[in-house]
PDB file of N, CA and C in Angstrom:
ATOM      1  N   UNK A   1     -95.532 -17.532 -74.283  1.00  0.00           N
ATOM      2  CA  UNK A   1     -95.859 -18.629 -73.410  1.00  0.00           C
ATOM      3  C   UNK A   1     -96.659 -19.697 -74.138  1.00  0.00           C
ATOM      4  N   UNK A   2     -96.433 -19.881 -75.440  1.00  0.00           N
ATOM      5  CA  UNK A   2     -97.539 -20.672 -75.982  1.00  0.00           C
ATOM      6  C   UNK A   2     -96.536 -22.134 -76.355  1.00  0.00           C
ATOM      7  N   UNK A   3     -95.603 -22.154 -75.975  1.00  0.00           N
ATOM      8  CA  UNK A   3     -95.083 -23.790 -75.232  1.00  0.00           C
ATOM      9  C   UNK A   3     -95.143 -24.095 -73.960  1.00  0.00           C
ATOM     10  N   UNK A   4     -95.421 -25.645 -73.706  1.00  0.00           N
ATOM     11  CA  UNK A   4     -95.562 -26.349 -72.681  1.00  0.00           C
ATOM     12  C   UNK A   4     -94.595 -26.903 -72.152  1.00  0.00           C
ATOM     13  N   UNK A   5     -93.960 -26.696 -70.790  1.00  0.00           N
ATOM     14  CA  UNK A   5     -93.536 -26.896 -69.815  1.00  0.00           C
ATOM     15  C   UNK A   5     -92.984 -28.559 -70.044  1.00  0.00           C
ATOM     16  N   UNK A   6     -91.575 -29.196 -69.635  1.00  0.00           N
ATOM     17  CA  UNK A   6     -91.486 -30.320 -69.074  1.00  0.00           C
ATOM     18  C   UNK A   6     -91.384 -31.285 -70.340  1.00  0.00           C
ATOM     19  N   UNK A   7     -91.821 -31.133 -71.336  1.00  0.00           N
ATOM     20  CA  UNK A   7     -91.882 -31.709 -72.600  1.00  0.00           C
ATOM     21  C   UNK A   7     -92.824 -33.143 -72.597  1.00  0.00           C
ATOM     22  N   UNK A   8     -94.314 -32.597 -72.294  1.00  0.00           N
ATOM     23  CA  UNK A   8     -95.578 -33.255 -72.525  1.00  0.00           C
ATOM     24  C   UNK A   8     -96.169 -32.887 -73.522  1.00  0.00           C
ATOM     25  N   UNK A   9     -96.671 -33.995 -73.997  1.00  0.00           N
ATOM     26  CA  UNK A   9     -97.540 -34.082 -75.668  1.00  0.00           C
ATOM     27  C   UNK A   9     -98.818 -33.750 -75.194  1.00  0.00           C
ATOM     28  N   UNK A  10     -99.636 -33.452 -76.128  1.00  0.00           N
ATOM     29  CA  UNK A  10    -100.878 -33.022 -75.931  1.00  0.00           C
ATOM     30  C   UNK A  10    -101.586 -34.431 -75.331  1.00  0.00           C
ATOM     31  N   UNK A  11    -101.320 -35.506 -75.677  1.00  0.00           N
ATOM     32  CA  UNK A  11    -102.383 -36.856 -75.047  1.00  0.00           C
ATOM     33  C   UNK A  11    -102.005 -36.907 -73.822  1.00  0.00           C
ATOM     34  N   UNK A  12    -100.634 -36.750 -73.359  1.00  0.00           N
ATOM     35  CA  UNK A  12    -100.563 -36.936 -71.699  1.00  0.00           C
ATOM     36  C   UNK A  12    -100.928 -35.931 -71.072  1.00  0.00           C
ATOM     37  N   UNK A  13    -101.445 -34.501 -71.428  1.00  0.00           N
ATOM     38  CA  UNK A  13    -102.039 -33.592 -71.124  1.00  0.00           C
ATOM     39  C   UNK A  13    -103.405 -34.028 -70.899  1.00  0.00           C
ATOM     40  N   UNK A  14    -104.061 -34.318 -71.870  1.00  0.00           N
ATOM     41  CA  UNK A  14    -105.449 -35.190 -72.011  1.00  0.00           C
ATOM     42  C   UNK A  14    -105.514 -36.222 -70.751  1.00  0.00           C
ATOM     43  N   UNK A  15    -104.561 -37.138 -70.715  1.00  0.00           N
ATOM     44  CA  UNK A  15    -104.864 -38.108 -70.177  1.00  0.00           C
ATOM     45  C   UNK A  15    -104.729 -37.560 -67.940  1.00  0.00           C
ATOM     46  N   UNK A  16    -104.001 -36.924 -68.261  1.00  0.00           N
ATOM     47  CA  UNK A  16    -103.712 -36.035 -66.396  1.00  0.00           C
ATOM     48  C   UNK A  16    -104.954 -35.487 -66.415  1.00  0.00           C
ATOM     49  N   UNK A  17    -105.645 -34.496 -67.378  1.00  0.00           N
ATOM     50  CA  UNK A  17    -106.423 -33.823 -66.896  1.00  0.00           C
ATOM     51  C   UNK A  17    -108.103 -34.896 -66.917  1.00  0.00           C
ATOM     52  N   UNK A  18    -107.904 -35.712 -67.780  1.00  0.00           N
ATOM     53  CA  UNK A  18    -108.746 -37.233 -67.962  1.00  0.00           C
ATOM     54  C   UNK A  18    -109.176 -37.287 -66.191  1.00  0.00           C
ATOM     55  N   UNK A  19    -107.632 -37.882 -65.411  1.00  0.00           N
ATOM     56  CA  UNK A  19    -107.424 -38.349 -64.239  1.00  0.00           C
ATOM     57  C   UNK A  19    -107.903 -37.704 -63.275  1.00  0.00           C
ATOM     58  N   UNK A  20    -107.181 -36.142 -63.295  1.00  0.00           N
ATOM     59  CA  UNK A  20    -108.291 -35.215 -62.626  1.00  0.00           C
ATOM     60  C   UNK A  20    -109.331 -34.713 -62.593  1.00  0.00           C
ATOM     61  N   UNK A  21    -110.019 -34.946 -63.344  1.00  0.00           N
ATOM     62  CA  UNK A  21    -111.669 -34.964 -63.387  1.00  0.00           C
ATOM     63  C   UNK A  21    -112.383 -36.216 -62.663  1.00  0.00           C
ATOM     64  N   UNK A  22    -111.381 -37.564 -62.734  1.00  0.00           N
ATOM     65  CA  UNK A  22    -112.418 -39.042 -62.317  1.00  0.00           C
ATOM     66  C   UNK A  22    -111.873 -38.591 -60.985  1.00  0.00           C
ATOM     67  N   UNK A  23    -111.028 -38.406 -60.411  1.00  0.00           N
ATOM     68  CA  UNK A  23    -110.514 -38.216 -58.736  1.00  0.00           C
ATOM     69  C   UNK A  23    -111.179 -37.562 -58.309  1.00  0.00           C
ATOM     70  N   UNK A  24    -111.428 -35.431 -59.013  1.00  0.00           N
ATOM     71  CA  UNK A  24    -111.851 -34.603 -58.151  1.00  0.00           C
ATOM     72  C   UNK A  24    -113.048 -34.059 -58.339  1.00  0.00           C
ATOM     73  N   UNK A  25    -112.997 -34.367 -59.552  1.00  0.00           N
ATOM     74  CA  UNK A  25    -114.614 -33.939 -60.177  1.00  0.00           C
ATOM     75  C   UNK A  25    -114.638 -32.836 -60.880  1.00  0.00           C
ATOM     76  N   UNK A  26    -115.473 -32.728 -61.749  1.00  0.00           N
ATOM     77  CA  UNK A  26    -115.136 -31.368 -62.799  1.00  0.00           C
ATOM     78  C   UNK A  26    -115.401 -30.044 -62.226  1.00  0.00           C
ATOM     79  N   UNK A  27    -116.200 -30.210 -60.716  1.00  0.00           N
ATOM     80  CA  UNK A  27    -116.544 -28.969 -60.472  1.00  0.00           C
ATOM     81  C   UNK A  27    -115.347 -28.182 -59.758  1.00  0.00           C
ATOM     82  N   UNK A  28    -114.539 -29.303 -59.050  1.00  0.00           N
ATOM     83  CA  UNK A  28    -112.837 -28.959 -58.346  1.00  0.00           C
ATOM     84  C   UNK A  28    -112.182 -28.652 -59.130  1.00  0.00           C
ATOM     85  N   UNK A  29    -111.591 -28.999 -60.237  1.00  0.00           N
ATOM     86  CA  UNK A  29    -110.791 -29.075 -61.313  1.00  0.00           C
ATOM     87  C   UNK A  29    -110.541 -27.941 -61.285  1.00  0.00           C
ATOM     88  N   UNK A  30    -111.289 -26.497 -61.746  1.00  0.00           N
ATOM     89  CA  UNK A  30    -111.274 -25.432 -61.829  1.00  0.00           C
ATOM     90  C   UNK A  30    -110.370 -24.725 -60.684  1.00  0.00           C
ATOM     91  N   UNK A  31    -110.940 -25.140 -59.470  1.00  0.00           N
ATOM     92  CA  UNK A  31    -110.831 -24.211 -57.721  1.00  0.00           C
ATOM     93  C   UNK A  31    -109.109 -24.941 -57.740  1.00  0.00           C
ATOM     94  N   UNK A  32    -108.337 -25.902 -58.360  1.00  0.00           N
ATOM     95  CA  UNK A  32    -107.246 -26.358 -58.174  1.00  0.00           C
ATOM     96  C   UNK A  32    -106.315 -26.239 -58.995  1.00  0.00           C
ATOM     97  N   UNK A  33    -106.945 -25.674 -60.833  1.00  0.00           N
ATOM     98  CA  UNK A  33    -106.193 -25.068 -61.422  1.00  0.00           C
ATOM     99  C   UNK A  33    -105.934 -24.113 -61.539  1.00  0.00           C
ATOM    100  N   UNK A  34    -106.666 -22.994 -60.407  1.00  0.00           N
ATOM    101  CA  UNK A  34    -106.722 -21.417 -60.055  1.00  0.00           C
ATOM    102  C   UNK A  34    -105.547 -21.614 -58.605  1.00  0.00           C
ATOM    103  N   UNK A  35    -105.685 -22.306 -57.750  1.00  0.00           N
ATOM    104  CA  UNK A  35    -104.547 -22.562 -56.760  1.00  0.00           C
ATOM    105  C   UNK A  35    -103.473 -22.536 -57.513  1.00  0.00           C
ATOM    106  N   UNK A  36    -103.387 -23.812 -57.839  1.00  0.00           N
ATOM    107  CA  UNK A  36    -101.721 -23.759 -59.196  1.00  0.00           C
ATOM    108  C   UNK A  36    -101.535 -22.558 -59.737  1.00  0.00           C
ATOM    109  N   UNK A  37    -102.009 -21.565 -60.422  1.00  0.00           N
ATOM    110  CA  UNK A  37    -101.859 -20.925 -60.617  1.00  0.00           C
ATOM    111  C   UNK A  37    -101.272 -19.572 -59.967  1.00  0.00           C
ATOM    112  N   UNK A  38    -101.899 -19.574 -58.348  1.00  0.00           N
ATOM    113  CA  UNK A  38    -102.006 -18.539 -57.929  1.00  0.00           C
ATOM    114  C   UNK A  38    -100.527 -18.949 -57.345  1.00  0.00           C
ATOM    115  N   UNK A  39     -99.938 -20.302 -57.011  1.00  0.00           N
ATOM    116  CA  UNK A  39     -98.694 -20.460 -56.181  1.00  0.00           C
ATOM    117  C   UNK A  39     -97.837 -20.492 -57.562  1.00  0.00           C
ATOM    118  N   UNK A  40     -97.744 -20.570 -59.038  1.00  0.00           N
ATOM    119  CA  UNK A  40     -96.567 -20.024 -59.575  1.00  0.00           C
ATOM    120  C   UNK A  40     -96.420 -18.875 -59.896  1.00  0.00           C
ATOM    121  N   UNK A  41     -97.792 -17.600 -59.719  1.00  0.00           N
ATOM    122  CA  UNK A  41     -97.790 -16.444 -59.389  1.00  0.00           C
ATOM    123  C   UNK A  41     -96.663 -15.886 -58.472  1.00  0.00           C
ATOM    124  N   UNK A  42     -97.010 -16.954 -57.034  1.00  0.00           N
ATOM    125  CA  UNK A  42     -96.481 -16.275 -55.676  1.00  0.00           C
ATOM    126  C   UNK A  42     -95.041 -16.586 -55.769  1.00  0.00           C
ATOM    127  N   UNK A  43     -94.309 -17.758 -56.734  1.00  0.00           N
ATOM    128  CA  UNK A  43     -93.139 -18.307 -57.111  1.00  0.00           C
ATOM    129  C   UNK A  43     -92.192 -17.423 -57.679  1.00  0.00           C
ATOM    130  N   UNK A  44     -92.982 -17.100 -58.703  1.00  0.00           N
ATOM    131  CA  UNK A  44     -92.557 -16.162 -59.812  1.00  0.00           C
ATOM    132  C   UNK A  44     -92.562 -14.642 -59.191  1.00  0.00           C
ATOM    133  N   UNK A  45     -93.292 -14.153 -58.486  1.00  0.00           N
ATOM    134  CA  UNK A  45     -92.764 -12.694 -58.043  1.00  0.00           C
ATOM    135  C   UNK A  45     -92.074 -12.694 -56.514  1.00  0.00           C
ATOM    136  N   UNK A  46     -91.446 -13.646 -56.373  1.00  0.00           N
ATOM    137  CA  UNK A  46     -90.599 -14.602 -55.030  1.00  0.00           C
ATOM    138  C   UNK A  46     -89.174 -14.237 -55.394  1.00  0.00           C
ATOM    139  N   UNK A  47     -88.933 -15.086 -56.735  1.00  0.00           N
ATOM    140  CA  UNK A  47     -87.961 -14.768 -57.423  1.00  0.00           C
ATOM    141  C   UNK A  47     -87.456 -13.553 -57.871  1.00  0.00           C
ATOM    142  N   UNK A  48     -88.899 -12.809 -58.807  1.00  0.00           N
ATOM    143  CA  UNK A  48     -88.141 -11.265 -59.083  1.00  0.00           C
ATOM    144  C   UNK A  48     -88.054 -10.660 -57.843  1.00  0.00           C
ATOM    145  N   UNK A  49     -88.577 -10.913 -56.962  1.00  0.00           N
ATOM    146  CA  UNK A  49     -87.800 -10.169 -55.586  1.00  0.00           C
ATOM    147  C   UNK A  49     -86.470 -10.327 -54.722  1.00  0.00           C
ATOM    148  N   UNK A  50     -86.197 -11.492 -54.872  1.00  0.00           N
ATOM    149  CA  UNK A  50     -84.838 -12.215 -54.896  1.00  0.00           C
ATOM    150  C   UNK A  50     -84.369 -11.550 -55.454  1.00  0.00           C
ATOM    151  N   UNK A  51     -84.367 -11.774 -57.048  1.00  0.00           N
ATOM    152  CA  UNK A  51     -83.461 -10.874 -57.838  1.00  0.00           C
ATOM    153  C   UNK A  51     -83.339  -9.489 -57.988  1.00  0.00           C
ATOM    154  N   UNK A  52     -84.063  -8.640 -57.922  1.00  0.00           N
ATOM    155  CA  UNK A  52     -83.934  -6.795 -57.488  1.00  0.00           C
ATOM    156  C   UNK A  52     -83.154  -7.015 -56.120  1.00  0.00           C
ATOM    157  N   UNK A  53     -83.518  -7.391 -55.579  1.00  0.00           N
ATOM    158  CA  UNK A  53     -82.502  -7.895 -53.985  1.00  0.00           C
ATOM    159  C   UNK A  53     -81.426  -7.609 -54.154  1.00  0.00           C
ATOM    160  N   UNK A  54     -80.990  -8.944 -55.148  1.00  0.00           N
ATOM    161  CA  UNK A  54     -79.082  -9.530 -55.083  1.00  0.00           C
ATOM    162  C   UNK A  54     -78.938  -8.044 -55.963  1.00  0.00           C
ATOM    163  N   UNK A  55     -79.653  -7.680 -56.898  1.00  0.00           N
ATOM    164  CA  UNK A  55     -78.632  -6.637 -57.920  1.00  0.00           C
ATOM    165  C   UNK A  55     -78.602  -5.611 -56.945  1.00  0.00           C
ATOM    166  N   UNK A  56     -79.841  -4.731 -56.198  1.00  0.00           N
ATOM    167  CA  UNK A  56     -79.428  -3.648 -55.236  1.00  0.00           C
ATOM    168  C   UNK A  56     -78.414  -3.383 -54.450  1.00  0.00           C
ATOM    169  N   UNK A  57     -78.348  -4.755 -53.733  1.00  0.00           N
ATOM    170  CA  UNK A  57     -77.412  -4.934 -52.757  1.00  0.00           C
ATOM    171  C   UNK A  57     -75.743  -5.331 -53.427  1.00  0.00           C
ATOM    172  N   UNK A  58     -75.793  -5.606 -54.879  1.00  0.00           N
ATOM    173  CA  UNK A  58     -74.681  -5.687 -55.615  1.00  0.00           C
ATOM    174  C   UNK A  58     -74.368  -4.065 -55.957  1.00  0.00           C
ATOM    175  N   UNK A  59     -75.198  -3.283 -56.172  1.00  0.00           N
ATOM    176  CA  UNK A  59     -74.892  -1.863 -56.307  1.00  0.00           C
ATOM    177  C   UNK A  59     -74.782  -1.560 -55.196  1.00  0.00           C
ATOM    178  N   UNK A  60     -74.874  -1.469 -54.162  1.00  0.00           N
ATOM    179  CA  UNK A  60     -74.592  -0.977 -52.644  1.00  0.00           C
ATOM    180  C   UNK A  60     -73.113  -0.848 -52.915  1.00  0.00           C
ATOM    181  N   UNK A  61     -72.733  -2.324 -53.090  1.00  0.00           N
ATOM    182  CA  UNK A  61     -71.137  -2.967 -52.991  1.00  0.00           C
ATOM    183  C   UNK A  61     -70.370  -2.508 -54.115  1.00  0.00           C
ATOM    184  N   UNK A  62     -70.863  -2.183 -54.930  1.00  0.00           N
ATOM    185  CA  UNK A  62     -69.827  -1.684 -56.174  1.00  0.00           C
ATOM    186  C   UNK A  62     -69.880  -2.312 -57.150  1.00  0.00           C
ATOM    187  N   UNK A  63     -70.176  -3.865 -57.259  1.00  0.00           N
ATOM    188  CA  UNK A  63     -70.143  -4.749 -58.188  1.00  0.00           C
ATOM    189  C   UNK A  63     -71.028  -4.274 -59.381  1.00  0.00           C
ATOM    190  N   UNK A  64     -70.317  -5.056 -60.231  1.00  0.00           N
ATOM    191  CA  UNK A  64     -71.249  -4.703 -61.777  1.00  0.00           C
ATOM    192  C   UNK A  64     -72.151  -5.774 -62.164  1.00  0.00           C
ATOM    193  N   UNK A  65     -73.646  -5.768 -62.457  1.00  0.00           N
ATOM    194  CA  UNK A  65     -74.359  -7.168 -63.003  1.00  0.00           C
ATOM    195  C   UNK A  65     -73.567  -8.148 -63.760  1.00  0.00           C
ATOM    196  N   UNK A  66     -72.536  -8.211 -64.586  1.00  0.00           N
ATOM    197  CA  UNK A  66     -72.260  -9.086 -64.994  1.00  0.00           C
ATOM    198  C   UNK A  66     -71.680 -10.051 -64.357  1.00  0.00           C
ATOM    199  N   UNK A  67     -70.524  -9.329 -63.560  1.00  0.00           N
ATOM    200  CA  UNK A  67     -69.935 -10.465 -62.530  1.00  0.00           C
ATOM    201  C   UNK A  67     -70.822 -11.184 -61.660  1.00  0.00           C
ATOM    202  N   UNK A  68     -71.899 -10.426 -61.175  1.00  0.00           N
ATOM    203  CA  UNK A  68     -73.088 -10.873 -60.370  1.00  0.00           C
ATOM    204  C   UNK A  68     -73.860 -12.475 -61.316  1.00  0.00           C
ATOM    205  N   UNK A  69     -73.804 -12.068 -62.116  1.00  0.00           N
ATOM    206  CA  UNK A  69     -74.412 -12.937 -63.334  1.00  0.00           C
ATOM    207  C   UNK A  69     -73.361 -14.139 -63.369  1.00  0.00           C
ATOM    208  N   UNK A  70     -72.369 -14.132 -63.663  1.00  0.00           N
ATOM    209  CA  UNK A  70     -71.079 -15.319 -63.719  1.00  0.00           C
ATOM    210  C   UNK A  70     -71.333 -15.881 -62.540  1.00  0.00           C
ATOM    211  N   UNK A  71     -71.012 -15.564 -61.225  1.00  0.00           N
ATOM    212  CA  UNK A  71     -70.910 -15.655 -59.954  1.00  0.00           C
ATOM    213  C   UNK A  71     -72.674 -16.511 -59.859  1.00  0.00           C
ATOM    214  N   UNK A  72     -73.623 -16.370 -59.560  1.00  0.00           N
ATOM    215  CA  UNK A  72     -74.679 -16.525 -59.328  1.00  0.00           C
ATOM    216  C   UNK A  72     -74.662 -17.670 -60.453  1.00  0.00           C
ATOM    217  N   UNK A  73     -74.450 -17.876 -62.047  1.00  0.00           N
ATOM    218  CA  UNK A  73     -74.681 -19.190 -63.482  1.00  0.00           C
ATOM    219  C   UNK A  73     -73.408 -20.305 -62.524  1.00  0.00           C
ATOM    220  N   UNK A  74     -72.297 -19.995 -62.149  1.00  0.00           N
ATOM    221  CA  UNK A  74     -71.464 -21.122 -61.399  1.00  0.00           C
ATOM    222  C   UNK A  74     -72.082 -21.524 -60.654  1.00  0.00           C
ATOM    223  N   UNK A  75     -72.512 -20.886 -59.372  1.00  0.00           N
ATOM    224  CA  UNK A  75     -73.219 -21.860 -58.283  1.00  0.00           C
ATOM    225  C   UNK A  75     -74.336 -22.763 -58.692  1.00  0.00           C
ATOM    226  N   UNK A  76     -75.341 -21.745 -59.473  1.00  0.00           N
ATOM    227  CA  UNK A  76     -76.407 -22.954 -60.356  1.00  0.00           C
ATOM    228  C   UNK A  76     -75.850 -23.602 -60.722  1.00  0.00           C
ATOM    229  N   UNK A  77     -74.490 -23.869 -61.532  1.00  0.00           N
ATOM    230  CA  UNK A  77     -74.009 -24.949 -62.306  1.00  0.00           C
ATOM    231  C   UNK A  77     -73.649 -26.236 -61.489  1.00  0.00           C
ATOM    232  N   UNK A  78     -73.359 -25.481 -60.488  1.00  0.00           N
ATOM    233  CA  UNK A  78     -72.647 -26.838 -59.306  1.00  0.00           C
ATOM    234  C   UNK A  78     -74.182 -27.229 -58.592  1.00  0.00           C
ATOM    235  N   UNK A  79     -75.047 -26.587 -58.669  1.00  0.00           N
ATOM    236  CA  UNK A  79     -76.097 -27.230 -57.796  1.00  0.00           C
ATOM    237  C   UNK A  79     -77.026 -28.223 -58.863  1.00  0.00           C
ATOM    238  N   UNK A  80     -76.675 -27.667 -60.185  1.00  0.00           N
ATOM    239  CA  UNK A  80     -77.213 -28.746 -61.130  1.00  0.00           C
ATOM    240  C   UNK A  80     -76.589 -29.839 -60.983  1.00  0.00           C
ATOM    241  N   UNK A  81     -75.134 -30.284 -61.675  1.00  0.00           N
ATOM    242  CA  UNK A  81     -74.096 -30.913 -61.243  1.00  0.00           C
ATOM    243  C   UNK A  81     -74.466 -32.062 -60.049  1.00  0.00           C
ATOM    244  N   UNK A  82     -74.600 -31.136 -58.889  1.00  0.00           N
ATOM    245  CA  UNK A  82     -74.913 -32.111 -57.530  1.00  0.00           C
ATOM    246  C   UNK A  82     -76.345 -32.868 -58.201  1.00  0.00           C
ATOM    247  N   UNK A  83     -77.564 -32.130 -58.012  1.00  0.00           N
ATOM    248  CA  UNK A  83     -78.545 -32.391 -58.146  1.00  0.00           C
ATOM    249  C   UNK A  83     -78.383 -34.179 -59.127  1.00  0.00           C
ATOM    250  N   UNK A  84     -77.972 -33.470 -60.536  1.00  0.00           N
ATOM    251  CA  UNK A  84     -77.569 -34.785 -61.656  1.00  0.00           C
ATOM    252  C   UNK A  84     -76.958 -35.904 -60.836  1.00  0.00           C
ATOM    253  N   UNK A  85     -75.976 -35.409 -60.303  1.00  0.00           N
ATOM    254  CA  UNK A  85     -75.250 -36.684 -59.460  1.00  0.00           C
ATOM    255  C   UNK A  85     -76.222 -37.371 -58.474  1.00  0.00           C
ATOM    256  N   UNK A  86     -76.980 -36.914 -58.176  1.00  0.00           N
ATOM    257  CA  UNK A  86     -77.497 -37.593 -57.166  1.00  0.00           C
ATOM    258  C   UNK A  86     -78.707 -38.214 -57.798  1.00  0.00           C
ATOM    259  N   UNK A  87     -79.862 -37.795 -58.652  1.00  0.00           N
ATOM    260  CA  UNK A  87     -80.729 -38.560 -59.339  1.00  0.00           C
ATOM    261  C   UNK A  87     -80.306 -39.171 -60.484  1.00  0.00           C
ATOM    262  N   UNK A  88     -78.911 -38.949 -61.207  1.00  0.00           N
ATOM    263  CA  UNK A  88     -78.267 -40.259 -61.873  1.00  0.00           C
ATOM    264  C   UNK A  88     -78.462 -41.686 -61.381  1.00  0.00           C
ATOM    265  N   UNK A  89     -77.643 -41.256 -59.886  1.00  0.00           N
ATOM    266  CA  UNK A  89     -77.789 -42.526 -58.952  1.00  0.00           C
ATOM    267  C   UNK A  89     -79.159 -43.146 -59.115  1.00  0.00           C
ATOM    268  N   UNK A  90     -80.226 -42.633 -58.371  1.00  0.00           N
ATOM    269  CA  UNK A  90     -82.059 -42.549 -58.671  1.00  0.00           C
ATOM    270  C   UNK A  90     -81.901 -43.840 -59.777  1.00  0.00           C
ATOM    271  N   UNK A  91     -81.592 -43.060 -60.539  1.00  0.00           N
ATOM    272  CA  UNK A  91     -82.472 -43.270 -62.305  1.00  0.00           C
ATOM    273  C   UNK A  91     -81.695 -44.455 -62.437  1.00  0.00           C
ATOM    274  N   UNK A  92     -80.387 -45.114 -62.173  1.00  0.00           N
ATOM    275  CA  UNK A  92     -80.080 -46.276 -62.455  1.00  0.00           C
ATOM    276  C   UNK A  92     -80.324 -47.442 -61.633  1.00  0.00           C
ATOM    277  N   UNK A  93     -80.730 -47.122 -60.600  1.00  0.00           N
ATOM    278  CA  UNK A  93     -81.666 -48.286 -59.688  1.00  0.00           C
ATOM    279  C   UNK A  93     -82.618 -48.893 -60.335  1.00  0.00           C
ATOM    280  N   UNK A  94     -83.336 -48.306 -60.602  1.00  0.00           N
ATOM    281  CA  UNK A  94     -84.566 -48.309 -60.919  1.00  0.00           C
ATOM    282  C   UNK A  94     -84.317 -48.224 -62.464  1.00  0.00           C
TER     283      UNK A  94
END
């Protein structure tokens, strides 16, 4: 885990956390980077529960993880796809 997310340089790191200190104050800063934390905690074991889910219930049915895996990378692909299509639009307005 010792890369950063989103592809921010260390100065715009500096400069957000700059921002959040003049807004909330250094003594908040802390109590709001422990929140953040605690909701990609609750994100992240959201998901591995999702996922033990779909595979159980794929062994119920007979299916094998891989097809589960193909089946499940297509739909992401089309929801990326959509997603792109639609903030393409976004991004050339503006």
């Amino acid at each position: 885990m010792g890369t950063i997310p989103f592809f921010i340089s260390g100065g715009e790191i500096a400069f957000i956390v700059f921002i959040l200190v003049m807004v909330f104050g250094a003594d908040k800063v802390p109590e709001i980077a422990r929140g953040l934390g605690q909701g990609m905690r609750s994100i992240k074991n959201a998901t591995n529960d999702i996922k033990a889910e779909v595979m159980k219930s794929a062994d119920k049915h007979g299916m094998d993880s891989k097809g589960i895996k193909e089946d499940v990378t297509k739909e992401i692909d089309k929801v990326k796809e959509d997603i792109e299509e639609i903030t393409g639009s976004v991004k050339r307005r503006f």
